[in-house]
N, C-alpha and C. Protein backbone atom coordinates (compact mmCIF):
# COMPACT_ATOMS: atom_id res chain seq x y z
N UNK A 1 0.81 18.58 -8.86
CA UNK A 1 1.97 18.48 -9.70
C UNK A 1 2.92 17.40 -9.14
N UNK A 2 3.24 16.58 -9.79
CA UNK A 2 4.25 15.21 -9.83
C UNK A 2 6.10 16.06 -9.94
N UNK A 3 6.48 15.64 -8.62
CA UNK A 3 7.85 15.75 -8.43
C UNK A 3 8.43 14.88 -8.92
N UNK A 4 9.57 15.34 -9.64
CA UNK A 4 10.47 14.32 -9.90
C UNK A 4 12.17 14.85 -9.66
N UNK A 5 12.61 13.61 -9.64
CA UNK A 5 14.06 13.65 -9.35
C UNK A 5 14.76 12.87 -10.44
N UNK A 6 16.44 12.92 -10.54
CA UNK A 6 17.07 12.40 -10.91
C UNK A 6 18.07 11.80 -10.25
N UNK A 7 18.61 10.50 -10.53
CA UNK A 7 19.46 9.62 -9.78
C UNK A 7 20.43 9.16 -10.70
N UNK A 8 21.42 9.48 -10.22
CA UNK A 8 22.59 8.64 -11.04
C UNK A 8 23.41 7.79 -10.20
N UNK A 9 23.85 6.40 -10.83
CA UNK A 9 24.00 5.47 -9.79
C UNK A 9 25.57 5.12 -10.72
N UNK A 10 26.65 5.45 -10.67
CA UNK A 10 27.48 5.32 -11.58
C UNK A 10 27.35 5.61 -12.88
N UNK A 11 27.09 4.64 -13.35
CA UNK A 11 27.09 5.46 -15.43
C UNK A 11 25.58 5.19 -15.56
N UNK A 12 24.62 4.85 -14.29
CA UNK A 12 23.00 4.46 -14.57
C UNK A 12 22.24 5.95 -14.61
N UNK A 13 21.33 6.60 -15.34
CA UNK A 13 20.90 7.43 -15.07
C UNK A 13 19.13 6.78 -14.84
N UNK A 14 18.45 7.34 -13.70
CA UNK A 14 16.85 7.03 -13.26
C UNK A 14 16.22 8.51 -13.35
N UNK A 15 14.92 7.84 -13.29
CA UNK A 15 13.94 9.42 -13.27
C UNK A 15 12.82 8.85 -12.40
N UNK A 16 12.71 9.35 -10.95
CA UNK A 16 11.94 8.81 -9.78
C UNK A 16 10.95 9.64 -8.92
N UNK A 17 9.97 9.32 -9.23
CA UNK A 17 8.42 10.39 -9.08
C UNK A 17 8.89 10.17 -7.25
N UNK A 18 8.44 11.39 -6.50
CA UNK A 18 8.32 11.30 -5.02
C UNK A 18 6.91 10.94 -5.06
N UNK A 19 6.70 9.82 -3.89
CA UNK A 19 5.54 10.06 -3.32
C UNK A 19 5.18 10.29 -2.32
N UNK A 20 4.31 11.52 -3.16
CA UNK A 20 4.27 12.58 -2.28
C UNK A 20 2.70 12.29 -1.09
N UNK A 21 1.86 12.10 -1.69
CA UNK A 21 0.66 11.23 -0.92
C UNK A 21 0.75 9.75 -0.21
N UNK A 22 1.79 9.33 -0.59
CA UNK A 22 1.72 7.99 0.40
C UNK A 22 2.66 8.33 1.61
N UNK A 23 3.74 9.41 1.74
CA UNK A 23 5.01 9.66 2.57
C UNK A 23 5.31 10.63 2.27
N UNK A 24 4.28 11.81 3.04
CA UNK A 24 4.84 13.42 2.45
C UNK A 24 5.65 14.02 3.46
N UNK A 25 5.64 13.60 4.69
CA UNK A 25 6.70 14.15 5.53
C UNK A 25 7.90 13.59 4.96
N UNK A 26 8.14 12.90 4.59
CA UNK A 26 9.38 11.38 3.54
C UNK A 26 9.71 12.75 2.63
N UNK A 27 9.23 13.05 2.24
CA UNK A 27 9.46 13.44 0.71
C UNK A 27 9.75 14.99 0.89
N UNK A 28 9.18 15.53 1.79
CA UNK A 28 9.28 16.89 2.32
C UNK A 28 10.92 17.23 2.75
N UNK A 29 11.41 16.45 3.50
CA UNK A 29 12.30 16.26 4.35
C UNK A 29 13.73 15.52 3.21
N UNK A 30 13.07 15.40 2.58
CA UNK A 30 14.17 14.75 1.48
C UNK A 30 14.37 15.89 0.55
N UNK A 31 13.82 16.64 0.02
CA UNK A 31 13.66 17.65 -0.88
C UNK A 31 14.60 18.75 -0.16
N UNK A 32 14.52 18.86 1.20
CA UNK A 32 15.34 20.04 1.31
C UNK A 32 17.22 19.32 1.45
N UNK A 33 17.07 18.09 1.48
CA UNK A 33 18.44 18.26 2.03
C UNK A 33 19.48 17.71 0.38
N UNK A 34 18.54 17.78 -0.50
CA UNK A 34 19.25 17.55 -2.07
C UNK A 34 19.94 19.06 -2.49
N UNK A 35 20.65 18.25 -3.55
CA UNK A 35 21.34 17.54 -3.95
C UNK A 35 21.85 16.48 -2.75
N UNK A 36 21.52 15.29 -3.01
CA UNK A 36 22.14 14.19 -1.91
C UNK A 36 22.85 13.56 -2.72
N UNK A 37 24.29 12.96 -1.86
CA UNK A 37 25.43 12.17 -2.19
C UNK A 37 25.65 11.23 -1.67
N UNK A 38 26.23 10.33 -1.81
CA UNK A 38 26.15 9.30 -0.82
C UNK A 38 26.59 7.90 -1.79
N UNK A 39 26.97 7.10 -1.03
CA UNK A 39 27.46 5.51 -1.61
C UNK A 39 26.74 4.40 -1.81
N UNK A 40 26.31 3.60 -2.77
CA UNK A 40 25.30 2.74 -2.82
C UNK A 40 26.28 1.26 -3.03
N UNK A 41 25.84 0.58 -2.11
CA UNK A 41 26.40 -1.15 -1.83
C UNK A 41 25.80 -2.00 -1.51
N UNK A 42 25.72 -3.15 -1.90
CA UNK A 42 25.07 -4.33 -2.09
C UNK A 42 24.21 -4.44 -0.54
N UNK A 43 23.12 -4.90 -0.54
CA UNK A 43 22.46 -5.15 0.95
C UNK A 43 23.11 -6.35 1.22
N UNK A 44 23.26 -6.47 2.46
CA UNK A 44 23.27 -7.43 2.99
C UNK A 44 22.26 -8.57 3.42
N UNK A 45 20.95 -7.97 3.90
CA UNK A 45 20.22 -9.67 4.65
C UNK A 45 18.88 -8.96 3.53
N UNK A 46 18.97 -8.36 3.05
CA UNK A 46 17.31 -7.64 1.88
C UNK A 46 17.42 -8.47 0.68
N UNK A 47 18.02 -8.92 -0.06
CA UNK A 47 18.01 -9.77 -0.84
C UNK A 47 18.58 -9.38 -1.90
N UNK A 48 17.66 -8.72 -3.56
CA UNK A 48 18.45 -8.09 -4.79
C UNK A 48 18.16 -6.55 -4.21
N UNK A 49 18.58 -5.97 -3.30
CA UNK A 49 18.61 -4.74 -3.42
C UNK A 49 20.33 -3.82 -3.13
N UNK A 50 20.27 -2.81 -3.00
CA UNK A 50 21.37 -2.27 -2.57
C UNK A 50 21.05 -1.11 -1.70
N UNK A 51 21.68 -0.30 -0.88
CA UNK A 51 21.86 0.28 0.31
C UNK A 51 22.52 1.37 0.92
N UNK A 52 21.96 2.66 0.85
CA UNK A 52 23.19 3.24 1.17
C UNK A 52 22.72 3.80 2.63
N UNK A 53 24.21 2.89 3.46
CA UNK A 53 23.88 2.94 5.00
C UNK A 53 24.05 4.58 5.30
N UNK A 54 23.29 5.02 6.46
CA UNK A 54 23.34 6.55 7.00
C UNK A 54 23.80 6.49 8.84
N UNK A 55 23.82 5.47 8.88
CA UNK A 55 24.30 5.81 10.29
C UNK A 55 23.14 6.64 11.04
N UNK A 56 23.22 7.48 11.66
CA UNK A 56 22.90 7.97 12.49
C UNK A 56 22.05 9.20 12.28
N UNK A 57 21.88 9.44 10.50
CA UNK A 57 21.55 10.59 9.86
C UNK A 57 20.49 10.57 10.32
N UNK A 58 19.55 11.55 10.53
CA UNK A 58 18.28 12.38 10.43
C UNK A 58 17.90 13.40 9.89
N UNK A 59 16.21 12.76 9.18
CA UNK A 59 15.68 14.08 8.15
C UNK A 59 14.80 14.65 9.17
N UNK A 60 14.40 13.93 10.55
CA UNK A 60 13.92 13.97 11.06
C UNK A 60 12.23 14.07 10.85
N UNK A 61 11.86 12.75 10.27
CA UNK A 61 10.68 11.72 9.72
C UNK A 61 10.64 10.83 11.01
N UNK A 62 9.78 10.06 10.65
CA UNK A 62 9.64 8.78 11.36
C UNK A 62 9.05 7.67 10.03
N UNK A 63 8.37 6.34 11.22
CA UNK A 63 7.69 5.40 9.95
C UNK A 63 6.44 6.44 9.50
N UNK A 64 6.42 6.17 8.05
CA UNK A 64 5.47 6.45 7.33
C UNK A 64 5.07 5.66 6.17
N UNK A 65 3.91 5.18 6.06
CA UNK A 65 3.49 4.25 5.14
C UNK A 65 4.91 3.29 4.66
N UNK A 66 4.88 2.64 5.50
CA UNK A 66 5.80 1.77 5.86
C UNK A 66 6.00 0.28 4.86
N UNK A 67 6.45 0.09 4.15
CA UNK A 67 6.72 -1.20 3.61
C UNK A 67 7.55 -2.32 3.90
N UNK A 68 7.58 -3.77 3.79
CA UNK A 68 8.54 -4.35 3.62
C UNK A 68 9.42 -5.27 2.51
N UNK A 69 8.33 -5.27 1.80
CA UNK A 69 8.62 -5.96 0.26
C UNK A 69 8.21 -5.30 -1.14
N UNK A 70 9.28 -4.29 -0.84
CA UNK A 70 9.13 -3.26 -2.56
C UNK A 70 9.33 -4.37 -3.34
N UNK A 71 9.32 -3.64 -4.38
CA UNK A 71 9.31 -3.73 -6.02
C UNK A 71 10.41 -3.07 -6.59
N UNK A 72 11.07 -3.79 -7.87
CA UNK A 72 12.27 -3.16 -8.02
C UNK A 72 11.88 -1.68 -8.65
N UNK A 73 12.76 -0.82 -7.88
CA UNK A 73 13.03 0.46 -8.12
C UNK A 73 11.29 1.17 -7.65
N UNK A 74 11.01 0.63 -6.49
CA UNK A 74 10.44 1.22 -5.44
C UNK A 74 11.26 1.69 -4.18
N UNK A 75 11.84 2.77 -3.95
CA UNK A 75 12.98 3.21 -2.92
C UNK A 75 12.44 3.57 -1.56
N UNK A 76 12.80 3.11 -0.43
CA UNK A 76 12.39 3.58 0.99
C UNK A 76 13.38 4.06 1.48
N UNK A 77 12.67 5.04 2.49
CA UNK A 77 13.87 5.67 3.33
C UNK A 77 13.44 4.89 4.93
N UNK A 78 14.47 4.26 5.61
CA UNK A 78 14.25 3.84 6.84
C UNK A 78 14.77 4.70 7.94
N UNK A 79 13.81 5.55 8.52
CA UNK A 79 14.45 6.16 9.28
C UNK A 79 14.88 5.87 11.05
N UNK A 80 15.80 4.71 10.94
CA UNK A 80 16.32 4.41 12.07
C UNK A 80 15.13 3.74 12.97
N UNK A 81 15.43 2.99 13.93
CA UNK A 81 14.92 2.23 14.88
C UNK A 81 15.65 1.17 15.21
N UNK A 82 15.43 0.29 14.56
CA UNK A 82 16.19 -0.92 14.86
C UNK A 82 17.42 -1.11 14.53
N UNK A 83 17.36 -1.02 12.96
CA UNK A 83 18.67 -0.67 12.74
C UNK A 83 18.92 0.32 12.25
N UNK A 84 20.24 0.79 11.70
CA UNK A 84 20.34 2.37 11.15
C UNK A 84 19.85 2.65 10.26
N UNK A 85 20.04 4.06 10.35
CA UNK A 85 19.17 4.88 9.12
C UNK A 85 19.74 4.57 7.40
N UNK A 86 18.90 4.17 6.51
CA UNK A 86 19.22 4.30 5.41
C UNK A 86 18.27 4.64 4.40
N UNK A 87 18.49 4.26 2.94
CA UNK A 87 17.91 3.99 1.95
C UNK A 87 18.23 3.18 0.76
N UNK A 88 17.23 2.25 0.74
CA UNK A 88 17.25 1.20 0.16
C UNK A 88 16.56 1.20 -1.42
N UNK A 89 17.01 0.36 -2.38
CA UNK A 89 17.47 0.56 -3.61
C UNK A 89 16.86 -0.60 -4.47
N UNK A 90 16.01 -1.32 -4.04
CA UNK A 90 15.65 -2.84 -5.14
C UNK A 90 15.88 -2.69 -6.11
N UNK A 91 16.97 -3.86 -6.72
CA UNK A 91 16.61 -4.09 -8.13
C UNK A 91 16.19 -5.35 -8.65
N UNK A 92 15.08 -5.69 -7.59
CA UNK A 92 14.89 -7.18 -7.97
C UNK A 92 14.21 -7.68 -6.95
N UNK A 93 14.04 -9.20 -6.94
CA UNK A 93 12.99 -9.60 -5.62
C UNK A 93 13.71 -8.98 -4.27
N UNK A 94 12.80 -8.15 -3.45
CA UNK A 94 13.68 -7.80 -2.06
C UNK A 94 12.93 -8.10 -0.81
N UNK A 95 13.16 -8.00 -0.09
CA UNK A 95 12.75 -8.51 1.48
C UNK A 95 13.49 -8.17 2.31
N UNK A 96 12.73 -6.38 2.38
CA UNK A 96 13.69 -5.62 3.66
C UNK A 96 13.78 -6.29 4.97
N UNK A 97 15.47 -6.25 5.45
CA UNK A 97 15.68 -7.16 6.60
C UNK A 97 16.95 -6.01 7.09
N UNK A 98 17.24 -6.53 8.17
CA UNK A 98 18.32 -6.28 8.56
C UNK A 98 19.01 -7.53 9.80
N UNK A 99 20.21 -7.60 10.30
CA UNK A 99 20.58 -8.30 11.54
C UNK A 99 19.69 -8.75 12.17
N UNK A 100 18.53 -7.63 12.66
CA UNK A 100 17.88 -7.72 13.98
C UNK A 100 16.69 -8.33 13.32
N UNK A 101 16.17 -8.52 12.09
CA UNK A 101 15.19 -9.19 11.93
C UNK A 101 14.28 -8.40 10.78
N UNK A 102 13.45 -8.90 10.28
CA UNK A 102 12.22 -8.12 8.89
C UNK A 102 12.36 -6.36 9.51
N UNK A 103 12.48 -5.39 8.27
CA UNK A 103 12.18 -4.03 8.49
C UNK A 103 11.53 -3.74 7.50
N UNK A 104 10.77 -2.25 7.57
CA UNK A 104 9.71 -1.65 6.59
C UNK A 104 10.05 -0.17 6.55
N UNK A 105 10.30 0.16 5.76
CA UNK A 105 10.84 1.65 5.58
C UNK A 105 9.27 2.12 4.74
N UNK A 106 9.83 3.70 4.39
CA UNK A 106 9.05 4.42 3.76
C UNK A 106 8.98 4.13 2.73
N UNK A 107 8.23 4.45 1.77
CA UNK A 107 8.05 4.27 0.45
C UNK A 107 8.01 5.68 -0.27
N UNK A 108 9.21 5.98 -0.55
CA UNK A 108 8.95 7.68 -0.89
C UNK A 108 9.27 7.86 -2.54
N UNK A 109 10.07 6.91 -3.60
CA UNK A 109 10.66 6.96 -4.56
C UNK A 109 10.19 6.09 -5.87
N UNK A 110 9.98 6.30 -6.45
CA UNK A 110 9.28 4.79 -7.52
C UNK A 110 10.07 5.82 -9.02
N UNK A 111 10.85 4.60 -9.17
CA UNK A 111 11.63 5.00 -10.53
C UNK A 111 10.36 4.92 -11.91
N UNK A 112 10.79 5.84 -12.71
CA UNK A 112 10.05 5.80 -13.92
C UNK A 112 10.07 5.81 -14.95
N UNK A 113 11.35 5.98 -15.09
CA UNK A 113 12.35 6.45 -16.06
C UNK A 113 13.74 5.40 -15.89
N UNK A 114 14.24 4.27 -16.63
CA UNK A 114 15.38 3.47 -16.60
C UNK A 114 15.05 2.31 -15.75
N UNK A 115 13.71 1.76 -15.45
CA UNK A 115 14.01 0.24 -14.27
C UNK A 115 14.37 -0.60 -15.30
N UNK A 116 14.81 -0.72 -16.81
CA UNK A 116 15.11 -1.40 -17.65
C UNK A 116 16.43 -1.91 -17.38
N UNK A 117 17.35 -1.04 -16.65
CA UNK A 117 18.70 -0.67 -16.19
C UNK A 117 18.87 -1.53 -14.65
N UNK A 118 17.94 -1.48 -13.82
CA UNK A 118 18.05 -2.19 -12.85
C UNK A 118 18.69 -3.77 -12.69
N UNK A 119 18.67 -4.43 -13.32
CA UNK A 119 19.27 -5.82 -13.07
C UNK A 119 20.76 -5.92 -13.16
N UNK A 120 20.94 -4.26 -14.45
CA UNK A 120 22.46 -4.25 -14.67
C UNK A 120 23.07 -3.61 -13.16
N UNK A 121 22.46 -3.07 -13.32
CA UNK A 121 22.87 -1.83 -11.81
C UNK A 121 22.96 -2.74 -10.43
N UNK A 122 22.23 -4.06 -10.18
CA UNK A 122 22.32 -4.95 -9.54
C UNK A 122 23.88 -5.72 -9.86
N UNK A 123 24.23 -5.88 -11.04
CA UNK A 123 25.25 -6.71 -11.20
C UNK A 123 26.84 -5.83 -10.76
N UNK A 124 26.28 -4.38 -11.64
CA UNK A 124 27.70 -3.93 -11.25
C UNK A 124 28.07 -3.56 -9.39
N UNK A 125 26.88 -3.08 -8.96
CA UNK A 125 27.05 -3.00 -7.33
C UNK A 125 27.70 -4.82 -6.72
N UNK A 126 27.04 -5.31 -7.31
CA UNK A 126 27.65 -6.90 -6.57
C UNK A 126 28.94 -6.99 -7.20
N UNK A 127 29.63 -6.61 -8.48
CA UNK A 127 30.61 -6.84 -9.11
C UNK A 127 32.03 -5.95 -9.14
N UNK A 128 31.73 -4.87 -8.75
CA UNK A 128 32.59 -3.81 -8.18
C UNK A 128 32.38 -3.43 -6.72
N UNK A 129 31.41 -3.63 -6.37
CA UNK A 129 31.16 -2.76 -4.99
C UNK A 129 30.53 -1.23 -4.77
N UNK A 130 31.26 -0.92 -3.93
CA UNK A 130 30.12 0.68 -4.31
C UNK A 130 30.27 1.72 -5.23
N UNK A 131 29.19 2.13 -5.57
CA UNK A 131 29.20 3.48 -6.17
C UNK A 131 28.34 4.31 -6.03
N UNK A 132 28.76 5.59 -6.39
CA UNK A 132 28.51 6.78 -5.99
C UNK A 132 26.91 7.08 -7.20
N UNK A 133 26.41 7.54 -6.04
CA UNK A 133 24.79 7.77 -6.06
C UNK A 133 24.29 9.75 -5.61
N UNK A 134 23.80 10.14 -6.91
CA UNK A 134 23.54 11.30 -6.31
C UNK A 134 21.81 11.65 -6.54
N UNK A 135 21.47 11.92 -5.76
CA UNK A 135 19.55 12.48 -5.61
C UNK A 135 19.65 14.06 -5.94
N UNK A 136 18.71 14.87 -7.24
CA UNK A 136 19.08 16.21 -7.27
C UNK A 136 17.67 16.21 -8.10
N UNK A 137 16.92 17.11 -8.01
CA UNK A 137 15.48 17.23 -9.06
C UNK A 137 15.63 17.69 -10.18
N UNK A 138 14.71 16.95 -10.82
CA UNK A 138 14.90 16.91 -12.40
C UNK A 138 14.78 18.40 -12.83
């Protein structure tokens, strides 16, 4: 059975299958700590994506099927190493990076529902700044 979630990214609503076979500790570990809240803002060195930094958070994962060049509205969770913990948001060509150099997060999220919405959702994060992002199952 195919999990799904819902994401609302300001006035954007998504519908985003877990994957659950490529990053099931990812997805395991994400499931219990939803409803998730949190702030989504433009990346900095990743390219068209956006970001919502975690600091220091732990789902307590590691790398798992690790990527570095999603696809828009392919979502990873990076769980810390180099740089801090987040999750990252493409809506467009991306090339996970950070300060310290190329990163590869998980691949736990693939939108399925609204990537039609993505380029807008790119504009308003670059055009306002952040907004509020919530993860809760469909």
């Amino acid at each position: 059975m195919t999990t799904v979630l819902r994401i609302q990214v300001g006035p954007f609503r998504f519908r985003a299958r877990l994957e659950e076979e490529r990053s099931p500790q990812t997805c395991r570990a994400f499931l219990a700590v939803l409803p998730f809240r949190s702030r989504l803002i433009q990346a900095r060195w990743s390219g068209e994506s956006a970001w919502v930094p975690l600091g220091d958070y732990s789902i307590g994962v590691g790398p798992e099927n690790p990527i570095h060049a999603p696809q828009p509205g392919e979502i990873l969770f990076y769980p810390a190493g180099i740089s801090e913990t987040e999750i990252l948001f493409p809506y467009g060509e991306t090339r996970f990076a950070s300060k310290f150099g190329p990163l590869a997060g998980n691949h736990f999220l693939t939108i399925i529902d609204g990537a039609e919405q993505l380029p807008e959702l790119g504009a308003l994060v670059l055009r306002d700044g952040a907004q509020e992002i919530v993860f809760e199952l469909d």
